[in-house]
Protein backbone atom coordinates (compact mmCIF):
# COMPACT_ATOMS: atom_id res chain seq x y z
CA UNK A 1 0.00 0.00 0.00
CA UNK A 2 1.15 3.25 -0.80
CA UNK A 3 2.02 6.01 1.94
CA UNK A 4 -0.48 8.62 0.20
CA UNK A 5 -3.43 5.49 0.27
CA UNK A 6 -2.05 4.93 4.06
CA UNK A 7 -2.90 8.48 4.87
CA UNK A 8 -6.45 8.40 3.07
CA UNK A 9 -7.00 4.75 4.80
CA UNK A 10 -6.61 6.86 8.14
CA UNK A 11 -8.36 9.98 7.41
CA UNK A 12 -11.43 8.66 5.77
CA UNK A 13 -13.68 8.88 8.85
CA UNK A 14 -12.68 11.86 9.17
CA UNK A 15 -14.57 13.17 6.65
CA UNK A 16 -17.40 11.03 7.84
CA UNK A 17 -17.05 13.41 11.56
CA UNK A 18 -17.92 16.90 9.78
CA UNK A 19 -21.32 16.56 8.52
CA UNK A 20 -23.12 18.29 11.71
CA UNK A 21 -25.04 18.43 14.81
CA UNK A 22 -28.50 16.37 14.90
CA UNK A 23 -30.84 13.80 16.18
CA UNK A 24 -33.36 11.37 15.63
CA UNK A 25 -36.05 11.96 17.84
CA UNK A 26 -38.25 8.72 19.07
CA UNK A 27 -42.11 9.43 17.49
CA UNK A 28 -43.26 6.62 20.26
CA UNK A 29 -43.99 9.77 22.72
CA UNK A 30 -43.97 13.32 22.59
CA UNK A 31 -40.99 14.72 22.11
CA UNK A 32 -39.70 17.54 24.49
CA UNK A 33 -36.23 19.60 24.28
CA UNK A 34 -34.72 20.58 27.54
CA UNK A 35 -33.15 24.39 27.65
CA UNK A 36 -29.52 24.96 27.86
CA UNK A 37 -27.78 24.39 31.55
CA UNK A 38 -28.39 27.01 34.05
CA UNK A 39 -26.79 27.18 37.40
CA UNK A 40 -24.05 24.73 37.00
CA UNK A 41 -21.36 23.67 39.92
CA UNK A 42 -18.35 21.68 39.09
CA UNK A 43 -16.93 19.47 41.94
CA UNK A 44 -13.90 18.69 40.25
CA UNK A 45 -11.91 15.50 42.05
CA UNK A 46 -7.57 15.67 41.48
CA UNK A 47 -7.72 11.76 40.32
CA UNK A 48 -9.40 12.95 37.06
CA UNK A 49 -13.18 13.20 36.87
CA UNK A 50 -15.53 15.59 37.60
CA UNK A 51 -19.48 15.88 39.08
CA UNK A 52 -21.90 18.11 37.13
CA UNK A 53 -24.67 19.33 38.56
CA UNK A 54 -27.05 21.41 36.52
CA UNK A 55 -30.79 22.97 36.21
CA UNK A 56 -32.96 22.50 32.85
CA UNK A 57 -36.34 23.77 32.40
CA UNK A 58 -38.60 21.58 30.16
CA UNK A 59 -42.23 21.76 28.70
CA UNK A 60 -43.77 18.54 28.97
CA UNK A 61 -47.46 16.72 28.06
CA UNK A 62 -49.71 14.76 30.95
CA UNK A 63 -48.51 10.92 30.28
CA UNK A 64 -45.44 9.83 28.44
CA UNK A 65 -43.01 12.17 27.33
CA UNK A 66 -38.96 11.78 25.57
CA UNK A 67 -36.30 14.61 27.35
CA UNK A 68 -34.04 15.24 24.37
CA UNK A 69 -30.77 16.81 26.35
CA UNK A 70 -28.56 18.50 24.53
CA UNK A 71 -25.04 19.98 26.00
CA UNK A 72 -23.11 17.11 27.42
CA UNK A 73 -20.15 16.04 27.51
CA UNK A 74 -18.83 12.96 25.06
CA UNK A 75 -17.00 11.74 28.30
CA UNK A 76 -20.58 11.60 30.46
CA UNK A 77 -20.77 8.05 32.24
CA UNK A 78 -24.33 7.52 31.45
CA UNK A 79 -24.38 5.12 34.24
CA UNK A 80 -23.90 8.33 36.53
CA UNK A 81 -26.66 10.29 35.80
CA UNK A 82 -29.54 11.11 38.38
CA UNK A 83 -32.59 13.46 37.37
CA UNK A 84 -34.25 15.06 40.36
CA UNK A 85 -37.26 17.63 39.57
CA UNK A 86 -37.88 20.25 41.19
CA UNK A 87 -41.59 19.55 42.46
CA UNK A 88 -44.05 22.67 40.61
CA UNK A 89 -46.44 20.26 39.10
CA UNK A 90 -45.77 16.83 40.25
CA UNK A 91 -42.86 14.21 39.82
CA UNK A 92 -41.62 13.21 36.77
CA UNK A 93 -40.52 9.55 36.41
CA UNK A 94 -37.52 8.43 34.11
CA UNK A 95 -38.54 5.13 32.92
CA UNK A 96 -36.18 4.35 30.38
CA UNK A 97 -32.32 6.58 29.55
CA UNK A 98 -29.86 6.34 26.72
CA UNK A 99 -27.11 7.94 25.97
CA UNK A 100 -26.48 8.29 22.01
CA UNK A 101 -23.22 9.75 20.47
CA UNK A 102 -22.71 8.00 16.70
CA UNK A 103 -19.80 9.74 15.87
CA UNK A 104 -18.16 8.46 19.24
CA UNK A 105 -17.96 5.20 17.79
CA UNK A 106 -18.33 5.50 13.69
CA UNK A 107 -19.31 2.01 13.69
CA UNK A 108 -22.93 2.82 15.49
CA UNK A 109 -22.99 5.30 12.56
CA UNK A 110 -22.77 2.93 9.51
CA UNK A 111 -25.12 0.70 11.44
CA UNK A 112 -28.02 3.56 11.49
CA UNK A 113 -27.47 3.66 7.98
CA UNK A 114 -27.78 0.36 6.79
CA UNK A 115 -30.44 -0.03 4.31
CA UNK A 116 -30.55 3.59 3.30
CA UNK A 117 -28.35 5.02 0.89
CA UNK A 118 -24.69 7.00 1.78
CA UNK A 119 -21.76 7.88 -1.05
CA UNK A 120 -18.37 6.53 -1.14
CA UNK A 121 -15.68 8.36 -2.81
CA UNK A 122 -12.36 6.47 -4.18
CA UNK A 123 -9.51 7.08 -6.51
CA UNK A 124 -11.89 5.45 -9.05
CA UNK A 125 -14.68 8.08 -8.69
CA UNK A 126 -17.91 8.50 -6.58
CA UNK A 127 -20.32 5.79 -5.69
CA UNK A 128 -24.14 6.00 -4.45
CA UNK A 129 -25.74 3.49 -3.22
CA UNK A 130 -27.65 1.42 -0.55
CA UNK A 131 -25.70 0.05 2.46
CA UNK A 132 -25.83 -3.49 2.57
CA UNK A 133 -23.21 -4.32 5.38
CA UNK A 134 -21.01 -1.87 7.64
CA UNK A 135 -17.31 -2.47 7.64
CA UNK A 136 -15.93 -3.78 10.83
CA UNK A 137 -13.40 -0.85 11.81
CA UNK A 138 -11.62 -2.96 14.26
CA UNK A 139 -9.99 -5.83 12.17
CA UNK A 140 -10.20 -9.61 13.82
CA UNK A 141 -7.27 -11.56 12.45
CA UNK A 142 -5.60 -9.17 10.18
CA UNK A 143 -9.55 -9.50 8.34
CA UNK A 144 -12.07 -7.29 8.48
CA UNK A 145 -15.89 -7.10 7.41
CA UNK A 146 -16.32 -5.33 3.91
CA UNK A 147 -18.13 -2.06 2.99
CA UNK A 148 -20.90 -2.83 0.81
CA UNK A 149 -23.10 -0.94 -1.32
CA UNK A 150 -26.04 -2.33 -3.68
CA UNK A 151 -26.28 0.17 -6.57
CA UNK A 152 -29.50 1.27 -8.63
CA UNK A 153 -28.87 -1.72 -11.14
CA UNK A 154 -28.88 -4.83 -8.97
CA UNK A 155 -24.87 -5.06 -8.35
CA UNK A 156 -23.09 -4.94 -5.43
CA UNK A 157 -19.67 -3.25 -4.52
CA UNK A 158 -17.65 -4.57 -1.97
CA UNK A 159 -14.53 -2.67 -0.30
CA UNK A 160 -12.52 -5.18 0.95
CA UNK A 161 -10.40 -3.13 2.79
CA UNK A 162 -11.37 0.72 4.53
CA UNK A 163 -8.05 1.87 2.97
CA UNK A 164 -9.58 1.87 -0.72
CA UNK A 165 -12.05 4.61 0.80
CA UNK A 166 -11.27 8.35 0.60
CA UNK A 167 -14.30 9.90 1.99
CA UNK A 168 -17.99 8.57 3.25
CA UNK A 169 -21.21 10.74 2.58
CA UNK A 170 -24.38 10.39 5.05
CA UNK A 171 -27.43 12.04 2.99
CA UNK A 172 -29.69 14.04 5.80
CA UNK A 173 -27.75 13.10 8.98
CA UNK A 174 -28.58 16.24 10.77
CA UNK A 175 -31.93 14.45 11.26
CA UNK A 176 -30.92 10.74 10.48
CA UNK A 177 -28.13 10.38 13.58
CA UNK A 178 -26.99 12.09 16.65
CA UNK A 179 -23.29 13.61 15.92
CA UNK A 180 -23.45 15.31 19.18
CA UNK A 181 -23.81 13.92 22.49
CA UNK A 182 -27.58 13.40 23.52
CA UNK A 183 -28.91 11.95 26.61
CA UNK A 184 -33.05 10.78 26.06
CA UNK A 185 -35.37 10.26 28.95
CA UNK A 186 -38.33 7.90 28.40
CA UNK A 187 -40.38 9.45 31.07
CA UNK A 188 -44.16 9.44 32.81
CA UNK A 189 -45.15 12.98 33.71
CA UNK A 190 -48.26 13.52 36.24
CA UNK A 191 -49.12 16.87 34.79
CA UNK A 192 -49.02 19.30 32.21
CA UNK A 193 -46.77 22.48 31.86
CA UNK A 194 -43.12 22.98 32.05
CA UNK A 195 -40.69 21.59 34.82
CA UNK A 196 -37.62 22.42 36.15
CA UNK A 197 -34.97 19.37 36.49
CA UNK A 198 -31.73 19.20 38.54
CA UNK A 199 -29.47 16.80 36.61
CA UNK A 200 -26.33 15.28 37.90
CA UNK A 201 -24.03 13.16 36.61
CA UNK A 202 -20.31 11.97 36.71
CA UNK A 203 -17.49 12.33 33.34
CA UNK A 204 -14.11 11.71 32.75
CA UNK A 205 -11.70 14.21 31.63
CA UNK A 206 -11.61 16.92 34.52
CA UNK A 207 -8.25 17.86 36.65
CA UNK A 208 -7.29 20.79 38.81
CA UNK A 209 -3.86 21.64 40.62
CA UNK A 210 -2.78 24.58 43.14
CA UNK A 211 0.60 26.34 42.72
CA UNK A 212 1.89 28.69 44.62
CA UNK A 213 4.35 31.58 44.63
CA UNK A 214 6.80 32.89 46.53
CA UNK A 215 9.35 35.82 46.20
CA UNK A 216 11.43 37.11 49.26
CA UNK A 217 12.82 39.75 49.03
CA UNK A 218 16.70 41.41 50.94
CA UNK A 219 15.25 40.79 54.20
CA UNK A 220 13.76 37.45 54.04
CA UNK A 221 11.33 38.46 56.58
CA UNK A 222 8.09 39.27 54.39
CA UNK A 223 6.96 38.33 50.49
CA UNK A 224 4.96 38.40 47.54
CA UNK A 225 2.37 35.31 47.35
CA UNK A 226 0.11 34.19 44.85
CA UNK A 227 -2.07 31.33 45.03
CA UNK A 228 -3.54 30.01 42.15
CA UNK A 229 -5.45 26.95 40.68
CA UNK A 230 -5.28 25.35 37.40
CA UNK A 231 -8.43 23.71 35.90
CA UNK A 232 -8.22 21.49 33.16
CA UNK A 233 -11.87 20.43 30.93
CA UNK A 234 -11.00 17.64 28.78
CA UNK A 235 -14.35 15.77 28.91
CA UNK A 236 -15.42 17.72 25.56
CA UNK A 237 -18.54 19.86 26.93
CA UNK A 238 -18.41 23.74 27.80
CA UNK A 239 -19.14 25.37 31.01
CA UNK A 240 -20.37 28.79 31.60
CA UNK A 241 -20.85 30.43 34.69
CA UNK A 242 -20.13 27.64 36.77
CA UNK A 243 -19.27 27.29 40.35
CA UNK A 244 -16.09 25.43 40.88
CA UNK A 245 -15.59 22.71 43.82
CA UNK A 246 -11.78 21.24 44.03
CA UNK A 247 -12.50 17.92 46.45
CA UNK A 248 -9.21 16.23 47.32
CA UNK A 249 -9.16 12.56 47.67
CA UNK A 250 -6.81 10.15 49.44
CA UNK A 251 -5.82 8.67 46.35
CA UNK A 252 -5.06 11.86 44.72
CA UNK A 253 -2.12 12.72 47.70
CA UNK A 254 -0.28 9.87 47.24
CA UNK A 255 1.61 8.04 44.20
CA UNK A 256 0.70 4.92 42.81
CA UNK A 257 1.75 1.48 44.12
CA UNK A 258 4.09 1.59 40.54
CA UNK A 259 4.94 3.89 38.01
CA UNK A 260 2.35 4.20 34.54
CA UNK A 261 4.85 1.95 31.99
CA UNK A 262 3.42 4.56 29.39
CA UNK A 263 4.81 7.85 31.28
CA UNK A 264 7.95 5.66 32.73
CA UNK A 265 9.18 2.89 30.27
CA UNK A 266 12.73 2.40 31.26
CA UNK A 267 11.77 2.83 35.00
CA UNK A 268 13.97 -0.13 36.90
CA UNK A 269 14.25 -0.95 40.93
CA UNK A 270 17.86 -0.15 40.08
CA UNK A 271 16.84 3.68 39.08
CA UNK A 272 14.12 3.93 41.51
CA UNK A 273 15.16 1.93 44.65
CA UNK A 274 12.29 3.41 46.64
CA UNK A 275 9.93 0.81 44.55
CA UNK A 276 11.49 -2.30 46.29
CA UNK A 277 9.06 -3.57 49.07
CA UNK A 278 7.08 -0.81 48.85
CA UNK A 279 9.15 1.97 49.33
CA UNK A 280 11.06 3.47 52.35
CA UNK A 281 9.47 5.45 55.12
CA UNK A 282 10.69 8.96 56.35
CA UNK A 283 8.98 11.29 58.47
CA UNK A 284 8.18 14.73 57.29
CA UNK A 285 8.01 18.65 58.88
CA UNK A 286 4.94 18.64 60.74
CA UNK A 287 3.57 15.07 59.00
CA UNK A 288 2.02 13.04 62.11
CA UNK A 289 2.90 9.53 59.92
CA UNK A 290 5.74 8.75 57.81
CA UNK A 291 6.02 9.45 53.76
CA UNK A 292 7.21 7.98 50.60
CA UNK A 293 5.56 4.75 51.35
CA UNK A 294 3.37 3.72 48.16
CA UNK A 295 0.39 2.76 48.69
CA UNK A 296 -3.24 2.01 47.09
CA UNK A 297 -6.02 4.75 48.44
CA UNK A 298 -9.62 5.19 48.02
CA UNK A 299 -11.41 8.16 46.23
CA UNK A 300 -13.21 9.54 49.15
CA UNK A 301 -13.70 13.06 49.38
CA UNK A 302 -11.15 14.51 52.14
CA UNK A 303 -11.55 18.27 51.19
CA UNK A 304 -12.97 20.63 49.20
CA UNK A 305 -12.60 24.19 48.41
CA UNK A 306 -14.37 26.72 46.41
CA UNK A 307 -13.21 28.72 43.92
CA UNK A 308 -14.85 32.34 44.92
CA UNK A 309 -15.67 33.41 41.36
CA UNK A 310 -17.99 31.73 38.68
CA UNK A 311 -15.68 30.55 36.00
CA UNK A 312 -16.46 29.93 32.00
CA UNK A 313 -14.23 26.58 31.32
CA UNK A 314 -15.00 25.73 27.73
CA UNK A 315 -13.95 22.41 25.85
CA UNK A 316 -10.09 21.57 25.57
CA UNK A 317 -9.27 24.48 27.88
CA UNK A 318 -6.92 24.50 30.52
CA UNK A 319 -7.53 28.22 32.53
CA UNK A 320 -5.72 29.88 35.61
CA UNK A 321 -7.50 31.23 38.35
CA UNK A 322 -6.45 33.39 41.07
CA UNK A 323 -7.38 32.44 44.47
CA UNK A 324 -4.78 35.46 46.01
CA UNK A 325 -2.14 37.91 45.22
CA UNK A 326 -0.26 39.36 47.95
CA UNK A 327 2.10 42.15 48.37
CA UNK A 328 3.80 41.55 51.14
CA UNK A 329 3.12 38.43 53.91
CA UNK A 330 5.19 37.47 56.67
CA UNK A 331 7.49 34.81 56.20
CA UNK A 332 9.82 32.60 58.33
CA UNK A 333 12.97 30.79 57.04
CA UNK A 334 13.69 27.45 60.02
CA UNK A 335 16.12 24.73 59.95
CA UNK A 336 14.80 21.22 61.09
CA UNK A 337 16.28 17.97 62.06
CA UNK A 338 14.09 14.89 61.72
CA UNK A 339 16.94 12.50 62.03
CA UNK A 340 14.80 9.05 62.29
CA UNK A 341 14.52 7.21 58.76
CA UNK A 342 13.22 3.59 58.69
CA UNK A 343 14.51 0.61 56.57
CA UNK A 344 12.87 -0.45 53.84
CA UNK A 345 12.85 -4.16 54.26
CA UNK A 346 11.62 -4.17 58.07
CA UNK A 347 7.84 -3.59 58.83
CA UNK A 348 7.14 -1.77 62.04
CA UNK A 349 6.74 -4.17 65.28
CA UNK A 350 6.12 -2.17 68.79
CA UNK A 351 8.80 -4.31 70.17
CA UNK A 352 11.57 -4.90 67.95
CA UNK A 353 15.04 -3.84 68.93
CA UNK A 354 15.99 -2.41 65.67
CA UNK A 355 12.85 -0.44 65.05
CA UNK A 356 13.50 2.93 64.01
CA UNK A 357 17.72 3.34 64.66
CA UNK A 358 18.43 3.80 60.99
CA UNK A 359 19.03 7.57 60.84
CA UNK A 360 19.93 10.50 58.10
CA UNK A 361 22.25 14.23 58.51
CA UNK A 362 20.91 16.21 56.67
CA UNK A 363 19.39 19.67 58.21
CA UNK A 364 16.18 20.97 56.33
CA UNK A 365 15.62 24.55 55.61
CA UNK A 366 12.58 25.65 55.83
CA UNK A 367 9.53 28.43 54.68
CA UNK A 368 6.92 29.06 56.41
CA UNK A 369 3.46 31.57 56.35
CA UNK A 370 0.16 31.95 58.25
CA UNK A 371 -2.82 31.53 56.87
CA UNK A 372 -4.50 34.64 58.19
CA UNK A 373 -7.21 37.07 57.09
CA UNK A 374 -5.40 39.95 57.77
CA UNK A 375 -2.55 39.43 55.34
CA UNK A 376 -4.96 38.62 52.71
CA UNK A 377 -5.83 35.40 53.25
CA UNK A 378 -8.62 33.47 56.34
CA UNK A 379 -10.06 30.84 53.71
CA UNK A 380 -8.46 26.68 53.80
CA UNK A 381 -5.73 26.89 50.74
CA UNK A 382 -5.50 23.51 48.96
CA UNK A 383 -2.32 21.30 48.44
CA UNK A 384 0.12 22.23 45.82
CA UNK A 385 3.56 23.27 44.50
CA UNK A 386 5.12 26.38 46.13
CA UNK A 387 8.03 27.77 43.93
CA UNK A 388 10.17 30.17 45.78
CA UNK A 389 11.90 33.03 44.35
CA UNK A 390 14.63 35.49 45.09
CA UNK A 391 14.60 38.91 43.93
CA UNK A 392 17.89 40.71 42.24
CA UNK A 393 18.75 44.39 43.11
CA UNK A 394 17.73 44.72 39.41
CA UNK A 395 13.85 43.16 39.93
CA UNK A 396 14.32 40.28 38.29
CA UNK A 397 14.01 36.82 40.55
CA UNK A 398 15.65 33.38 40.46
CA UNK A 399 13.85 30.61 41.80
CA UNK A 400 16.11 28.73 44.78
CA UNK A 401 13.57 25.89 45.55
CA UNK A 402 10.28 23.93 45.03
CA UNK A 403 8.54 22.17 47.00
CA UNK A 404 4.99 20.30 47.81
CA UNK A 405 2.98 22.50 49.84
CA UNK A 406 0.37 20.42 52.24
CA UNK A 407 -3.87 21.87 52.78
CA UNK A 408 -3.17 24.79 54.97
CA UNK A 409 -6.37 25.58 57.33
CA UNK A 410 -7.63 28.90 58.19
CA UNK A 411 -4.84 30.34 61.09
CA UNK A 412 -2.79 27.50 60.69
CA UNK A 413 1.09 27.10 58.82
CA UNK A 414 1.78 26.51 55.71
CA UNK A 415 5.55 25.10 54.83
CA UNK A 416 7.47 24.54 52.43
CA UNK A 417 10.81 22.60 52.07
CA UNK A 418 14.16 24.53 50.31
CA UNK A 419 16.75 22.35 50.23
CA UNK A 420 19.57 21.34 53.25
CA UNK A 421 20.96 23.73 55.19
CA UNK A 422 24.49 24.60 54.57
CA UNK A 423 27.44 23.72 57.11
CA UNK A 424 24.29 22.28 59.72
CA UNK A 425 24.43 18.65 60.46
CA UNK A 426 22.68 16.39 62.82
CA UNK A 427 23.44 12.63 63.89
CA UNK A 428 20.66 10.52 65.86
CA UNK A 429 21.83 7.56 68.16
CA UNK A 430 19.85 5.61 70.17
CA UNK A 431 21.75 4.70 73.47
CA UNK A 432 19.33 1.65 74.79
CA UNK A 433 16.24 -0.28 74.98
CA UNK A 434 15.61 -1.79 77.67
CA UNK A 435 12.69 -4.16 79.26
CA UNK A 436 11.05 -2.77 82.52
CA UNK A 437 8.01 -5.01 82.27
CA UNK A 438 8.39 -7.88 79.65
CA UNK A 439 6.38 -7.32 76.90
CA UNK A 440 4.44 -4.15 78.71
CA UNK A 441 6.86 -1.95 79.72
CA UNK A 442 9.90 -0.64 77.91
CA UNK A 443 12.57 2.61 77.93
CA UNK A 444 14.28 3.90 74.92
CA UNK A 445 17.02 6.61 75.05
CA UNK A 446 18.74 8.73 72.48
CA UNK A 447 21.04 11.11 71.71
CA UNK A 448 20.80 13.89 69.47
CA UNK A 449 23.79 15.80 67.90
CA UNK A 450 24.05 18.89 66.01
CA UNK A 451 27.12 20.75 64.32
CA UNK A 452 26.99 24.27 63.33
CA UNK A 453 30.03 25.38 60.62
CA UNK A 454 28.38 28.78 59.76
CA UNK A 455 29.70 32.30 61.68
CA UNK A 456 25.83 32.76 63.42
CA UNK A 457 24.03 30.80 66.11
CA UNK A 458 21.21 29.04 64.59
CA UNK A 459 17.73 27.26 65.86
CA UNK A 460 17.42 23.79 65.00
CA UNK A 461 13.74 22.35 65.40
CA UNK A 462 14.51 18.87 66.28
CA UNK A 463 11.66 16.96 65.97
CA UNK A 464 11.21 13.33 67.38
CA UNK A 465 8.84 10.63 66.57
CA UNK A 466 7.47 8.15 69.39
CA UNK A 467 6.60 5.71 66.95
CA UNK A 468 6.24 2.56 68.94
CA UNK A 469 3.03 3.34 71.08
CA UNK A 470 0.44 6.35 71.86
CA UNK A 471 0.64 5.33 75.50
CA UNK A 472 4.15 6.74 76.52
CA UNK A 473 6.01 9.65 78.80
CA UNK A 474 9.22 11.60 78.49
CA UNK A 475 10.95 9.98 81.65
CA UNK A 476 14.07 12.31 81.31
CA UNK A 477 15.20 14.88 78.88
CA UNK A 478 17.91 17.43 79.60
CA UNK A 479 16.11 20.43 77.05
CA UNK A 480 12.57 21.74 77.07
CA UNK A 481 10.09 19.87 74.27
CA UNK A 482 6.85 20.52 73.22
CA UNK A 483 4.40 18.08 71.81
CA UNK A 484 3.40 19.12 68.77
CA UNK A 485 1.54 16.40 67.76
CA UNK A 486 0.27 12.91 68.43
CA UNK A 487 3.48 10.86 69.19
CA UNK A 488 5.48 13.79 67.95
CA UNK A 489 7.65 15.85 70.35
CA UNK A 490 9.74 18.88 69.10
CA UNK A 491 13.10 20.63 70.91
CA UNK A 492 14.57 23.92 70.00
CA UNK A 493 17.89 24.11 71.02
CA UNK A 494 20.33 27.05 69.83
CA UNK A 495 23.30 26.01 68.36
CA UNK A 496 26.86 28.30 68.76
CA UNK A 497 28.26 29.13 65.71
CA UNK A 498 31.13 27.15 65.19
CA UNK A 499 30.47 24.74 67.77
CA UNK A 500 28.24 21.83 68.58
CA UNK A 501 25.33 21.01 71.00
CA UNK A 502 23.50 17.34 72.38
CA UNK A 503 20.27 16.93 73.13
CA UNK A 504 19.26 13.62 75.49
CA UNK A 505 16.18 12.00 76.30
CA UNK A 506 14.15 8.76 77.29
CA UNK A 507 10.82 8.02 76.52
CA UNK A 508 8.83 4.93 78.37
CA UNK A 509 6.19 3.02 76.62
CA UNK A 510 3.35 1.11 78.49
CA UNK A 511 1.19 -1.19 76.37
């Protein structure tokens, strides 16, 4: 085959795709055309789909009436969709749905037209004639199912193979097919006189994500922050006016239990070593339970926040909105030690002697904000990327980190990692474990240690993790702690420039 019939093999339905919006209405029952959307609200979920809910107004006849609905997406799951009137003049029943899109599937459009007459055009001419069998577009062996046409005189082409066609006419499809998406309601109506519907359904092809940014400036003491959220609409329907709902699942806040082979094809344990036995665990700033463990989640809702403006998303669109621009916002650069890491072959047991000595150096450097109304903000921000800047004497700004940003409530903190600290180092050793009470009772004790190279005395936030049991107490510790939360405890010890400082303590579990 030729590489110009190739091309016209794949670009025949093409042609078949272009030849307008219509339906066939059902003559069993009185037909009845819903209005356009009104009032629409988007709860868009970050795993990929979306929930429409929408009004319609809609005249119909006492008895047995067919809902045409126009305006939906190809990507609807028809499966989804619940109609709830809005009680003026009676209940309305939905008896029978279906959800009819031919040129989502060409092959539902050849079967409409079989026994009615279509043209074929081919490097031999033009051809009219009756369809007598619909090719089969997906081919079963290397075969497939012929095009065939019977012709004014008797005869019968056949087109053994799609690739021969160039282009497919349907005579009259605006009113022979539905080359839009169209939902049809089969439904019992107690009354005369119109109706207002709230329609709902689920579709594929929605996405949203929250990125923020940063820029200190000299000082490092205050910045500019903007918070915005990206909304994606690739389900192939329009939205005007809509209100927009981000929900945040479990499932969307954590990676999958392996890598898409379509996004990562040459992905091995050997370049990823976090994949082997499910990852390894690591506590994080502020995180009550460890991270970077992989893990399957559910799609529960967890969160949601509203956009404050009504938003036009049309189809294919992927549109910015601002959720807050501020000039200036206090900010707080911290260093943190959260020395305990865990080893990714051992699974955590209350008792085990080993549990939780494996340990890391590095020194975290920190940004952090409040989420107040009187710097501009008051209202729960949504997880995202933060993107810090710097600004030059000459206004222009370099960006010196990036980071995931966790939900960040209404007065609380938001943080954000930068990078390690230069010239700070920490080492975490535990000194014993010991048995008070077999298999009830048992003391742990550690030592902390932290080294300061730079020419200032620095904070450290050392945080600890009493990851064994929730029933314990701090039997000794030779620095002030608070507990910041469940099982977490958190020292603050100022470190000498040039010099080093230990922090000691022992912690007694009862279970």
């Amino acid at each position: 085959m030729s590489a110009d019939r190739q091309q016209r093999g794949r670009g025949w339905l093409l042609t078949a795709v272009v030849l307008g919006a219509g339906f066939l209405a059902c003559t069993e029952a009185r037909a009845a055309e819903a209005s356009a959307p009104k009032g629409v609200t988007l709860t868009i979920y970050d795993v990929g789909f979306g929930q429409v809910t929408e009004l319609r107004n809609v005249s119909l006849a006492s008895g047995e009436n067919e809902i045409i609905v126009r305006d939906i997406p190809a990507t609807l799951d028809p499966s989804s969709v619940s109609l709830a009137p809005i009680k003026e003049r009676g209940g309305v029943t939905v008896q029978q749905q279906r959800f009819l899109y031919d040129l989502g599937d060409p092959g539902v459009l050849f079967n409409r037209y079989l026994g009615k007459p279509i043209g074929v055009t081919t490097d031999a001419g033009k051809l009219e004639g009756v369809l007598a069998a619909s090719p089969d577009l997906q081919p079963h062996g290397g075969q497939r199912a012929p095009l065939a046409l019977t012709r004014g005189d008797g005869s019968t082409v056949l087109f053994l193979d799609v690739s021969q066609v160039d282009q497919v006419h349907f005579p009259k499809a605006a009113s022979q097919a539905y080359l839009e998406p169209t939902l049809l309601w089969r439904t019992q109506s107690p009354s005369e006189g119109p109706q207002r519907l709230r329609l709902s359904y689920l579709v594929d092809g929605f996405s949203w994500n929250a990125s923020y940014e940063m820029i200190v400036g000299d000082t490092e003491q205050d910045a500019y922050l903007s918070v915005r959220v990206g909304l994606a609409n690739e389900t192939g329907g329009s939205y005007t006016k809509a209100r927009i709902r981000l929900a945040a699942t479990e499932r969307g806040g954590v990676k999958p239990m392996l890598p898409e082979a379509q996004e990562t094809p040459r992905i091995t344990l050997s370049s990823d070593p976090s994949l082997r036995s499910g990852g390894a665990l690591q506590y994080r700033y502020r995180q009550k339970d460890p991270v970077f463990e992989r893990m399957a989640a559910g799609v529960g809702t967890l969160r949601t926040y509203d956009v404050p403006q009504r938003v036009d998303l049309m189809a294919g669109e992927t549109l910015q909105v601002q959720l807050a621009s501020i000039e200036s916002i206090p900010v707080q650069k911290f260093y943190v030690y959260d020395g305990v890491s865990f080893d990714r072959f051992r699974r955590p047991r209350r008792n085990d002697w080993n549990y939780g000595t494996e340990m890391h150096t590095a020194v975290e450097t920190r940004i952090e904000f409040q989420n107040q109304k009187n710097y501009g903000l008051g209202f729960a921000l949504p997880p995202g990327v933060l993107r810090l800047y710097e600004r030059r004497d000459d206004g222009s700004v370099n960006l010196i980190g990036e980071d995931n940003i966790q939900a960040v409530d209404v007065d609380a903190w938001g943080h954000a990692l930068l990078g390690p600290a230069r010239s700070l180092t920490g080492e975490r050793e535990r000194l014993s474990y010991s048995e008070v009470r077999p298999l009830h009772v048992y003391d742990e004790s550690f030592e902390i240690r932290l080294k300061n190279e730079t020419d200032e005395d620095v904070e450290v936030r050392v945080v600890e993790h009493l990851y064994r049991w929730p029933e314990y107490e701090i039997v000794q510790a030779d620095l002030e702690y608070d507990e910041t939360d469940p099982q977490t405890i958190e020292f603050r010890p100022i470190v000498k420039a040039g010099s080093s400082r230990q922090i000691h303590y022992t912690v007694r579990y009862n279970w």
